[in-house]
Protein backbone atom coordinates (compact mmCIF):
# COMPACT_ATOMS: atom_id res chain seq x y z
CA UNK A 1 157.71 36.26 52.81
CA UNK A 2 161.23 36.02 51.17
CA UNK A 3 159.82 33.17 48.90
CA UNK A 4 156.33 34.80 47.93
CA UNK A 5 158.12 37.92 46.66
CA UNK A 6 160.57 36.22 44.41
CA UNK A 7 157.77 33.99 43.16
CA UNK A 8 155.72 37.40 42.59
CA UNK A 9 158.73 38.85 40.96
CA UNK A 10 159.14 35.97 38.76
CA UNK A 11 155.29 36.10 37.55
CA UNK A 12 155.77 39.40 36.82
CA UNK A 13 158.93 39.15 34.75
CA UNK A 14 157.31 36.31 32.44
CA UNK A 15 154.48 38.72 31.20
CA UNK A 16 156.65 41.78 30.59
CA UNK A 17 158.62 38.81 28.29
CA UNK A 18 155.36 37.55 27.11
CA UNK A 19 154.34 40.97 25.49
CA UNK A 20 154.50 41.59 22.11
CA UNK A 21 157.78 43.03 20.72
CA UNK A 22 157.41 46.35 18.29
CA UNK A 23 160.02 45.77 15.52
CA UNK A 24 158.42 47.15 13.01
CA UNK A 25 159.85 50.83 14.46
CA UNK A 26 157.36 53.91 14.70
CA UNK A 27 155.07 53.34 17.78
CA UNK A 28 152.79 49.56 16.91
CA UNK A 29 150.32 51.26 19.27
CA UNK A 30 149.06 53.85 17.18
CA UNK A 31 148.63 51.32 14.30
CA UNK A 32 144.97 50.82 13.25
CA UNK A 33 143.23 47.76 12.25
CA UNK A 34 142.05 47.32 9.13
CA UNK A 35 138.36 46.79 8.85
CA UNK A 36 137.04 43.46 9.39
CA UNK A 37 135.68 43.21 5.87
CA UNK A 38 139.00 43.35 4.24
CA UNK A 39 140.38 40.88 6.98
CA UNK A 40 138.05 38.29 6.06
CA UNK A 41 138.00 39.13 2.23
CA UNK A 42 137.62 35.65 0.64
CA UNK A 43 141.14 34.54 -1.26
CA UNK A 44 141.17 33.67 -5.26
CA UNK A 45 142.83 30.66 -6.30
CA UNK A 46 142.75 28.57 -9.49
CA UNK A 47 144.21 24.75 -8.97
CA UNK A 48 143.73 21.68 -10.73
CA UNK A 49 144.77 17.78 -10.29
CA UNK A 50 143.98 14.46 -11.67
CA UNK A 51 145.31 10.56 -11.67
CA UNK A 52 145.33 9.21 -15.34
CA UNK A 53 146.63 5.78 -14.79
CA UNK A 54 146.26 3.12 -17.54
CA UNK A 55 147.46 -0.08 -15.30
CA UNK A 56 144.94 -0.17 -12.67
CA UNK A 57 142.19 2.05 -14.36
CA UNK A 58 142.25 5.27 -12.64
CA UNK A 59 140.83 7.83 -14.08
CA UNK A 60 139.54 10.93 -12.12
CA UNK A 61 140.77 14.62 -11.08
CA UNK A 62 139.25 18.15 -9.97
CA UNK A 63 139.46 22.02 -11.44
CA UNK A 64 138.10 24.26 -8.92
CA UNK A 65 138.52 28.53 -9.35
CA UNK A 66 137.41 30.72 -7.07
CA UNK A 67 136.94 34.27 -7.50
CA UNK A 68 135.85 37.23 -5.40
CA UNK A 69 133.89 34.53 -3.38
CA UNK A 70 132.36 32.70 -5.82
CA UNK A 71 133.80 28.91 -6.34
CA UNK A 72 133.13 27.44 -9.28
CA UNK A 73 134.57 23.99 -9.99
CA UNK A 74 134.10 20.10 -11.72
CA UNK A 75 135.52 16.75 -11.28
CA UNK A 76 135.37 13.77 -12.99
CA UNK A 77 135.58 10.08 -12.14
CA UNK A 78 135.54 6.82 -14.29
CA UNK A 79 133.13 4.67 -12.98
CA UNK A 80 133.75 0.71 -13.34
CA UNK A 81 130.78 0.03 -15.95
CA UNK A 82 132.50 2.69 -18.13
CA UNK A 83 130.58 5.81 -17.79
CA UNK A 84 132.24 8.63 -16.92
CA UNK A 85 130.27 11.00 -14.07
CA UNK A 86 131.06 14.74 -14.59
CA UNK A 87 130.21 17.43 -11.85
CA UNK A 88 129.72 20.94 -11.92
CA UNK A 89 129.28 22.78 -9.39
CA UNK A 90 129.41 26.33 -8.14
CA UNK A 91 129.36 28.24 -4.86
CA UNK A 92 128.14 31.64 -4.58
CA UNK A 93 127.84 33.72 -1.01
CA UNK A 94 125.40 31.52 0.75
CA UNK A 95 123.76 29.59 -1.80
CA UNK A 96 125.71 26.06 -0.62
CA UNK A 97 126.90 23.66 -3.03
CA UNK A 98 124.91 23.80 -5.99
CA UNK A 99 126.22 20.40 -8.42
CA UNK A 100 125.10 19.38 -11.70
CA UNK A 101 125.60 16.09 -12.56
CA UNK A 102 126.07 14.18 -16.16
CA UNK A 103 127.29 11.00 -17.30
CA UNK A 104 128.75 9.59 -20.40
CA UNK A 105 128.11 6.50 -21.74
CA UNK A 106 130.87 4.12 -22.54
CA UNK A 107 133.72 6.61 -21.91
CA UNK A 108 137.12 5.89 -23.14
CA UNK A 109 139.85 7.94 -21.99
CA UNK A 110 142.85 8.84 -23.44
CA UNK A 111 145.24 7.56 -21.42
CA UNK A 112 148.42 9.82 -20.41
CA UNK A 113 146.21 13.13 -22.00
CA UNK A 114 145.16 15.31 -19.19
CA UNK A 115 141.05 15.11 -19.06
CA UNK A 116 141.27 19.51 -18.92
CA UNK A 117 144.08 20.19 -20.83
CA UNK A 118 147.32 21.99 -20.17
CA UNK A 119 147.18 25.22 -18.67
């Protein structure tokens, strides 16, 4: 009996441990949620990146912006016969990826020059 009640005891002290602490001050009970809209409100961002390497022939990179939940983006990539393949591409709510595609003929790249400039 001894040994169930200190086992009981012991269950009962890890939860009261296990609760979350208030340290924020003024009562974390009373604190309301924020709507689930603004929760899940999509994040902006702006990033770009790219490998320009004259020795082994790299050439390819990425710009991608996304606003308010729309993503709009390209990359680039040097293909071996010397075309270059450029795609755009936007996403907008829950129209998927939507990519244009282009190539340029006989593409020469300046080597060491980023491909979308400095920012």
């Amino acid at each position: 009996m001894c040994e169930r009640l200190v086992i009981l005891l012991s269950l009962a002290v890890t939860l009261v441990v296990a609760l979350p602490q208030n340290y924020g001050g003024g009562g974390g009970r009373g604190k309301q949620l924020q709507p689930l809209q603004q929760q899940n409100a999509p994040m902006n961002y702006d990033f770009q990146w790219e490998v320009n390497d004259q020795e082994y022939a790299n050439f390819y990179g990425q710009k991608e912006v996304a606003t308010n939940g729309r993503v709009e983006g390209s990359y680039h990539v040097l293909l071996p016969d010397n075309r270059l393949m450029k795609v755009t591409y936007y996403v907008d709510g829950d129209s998927g990826f939507v990519p244009t595609i282009t190539y340029e003929n006989n593409y020469s790249p300046s080597w060491g020059s980023p491909y979308y400039g400095r920012r």
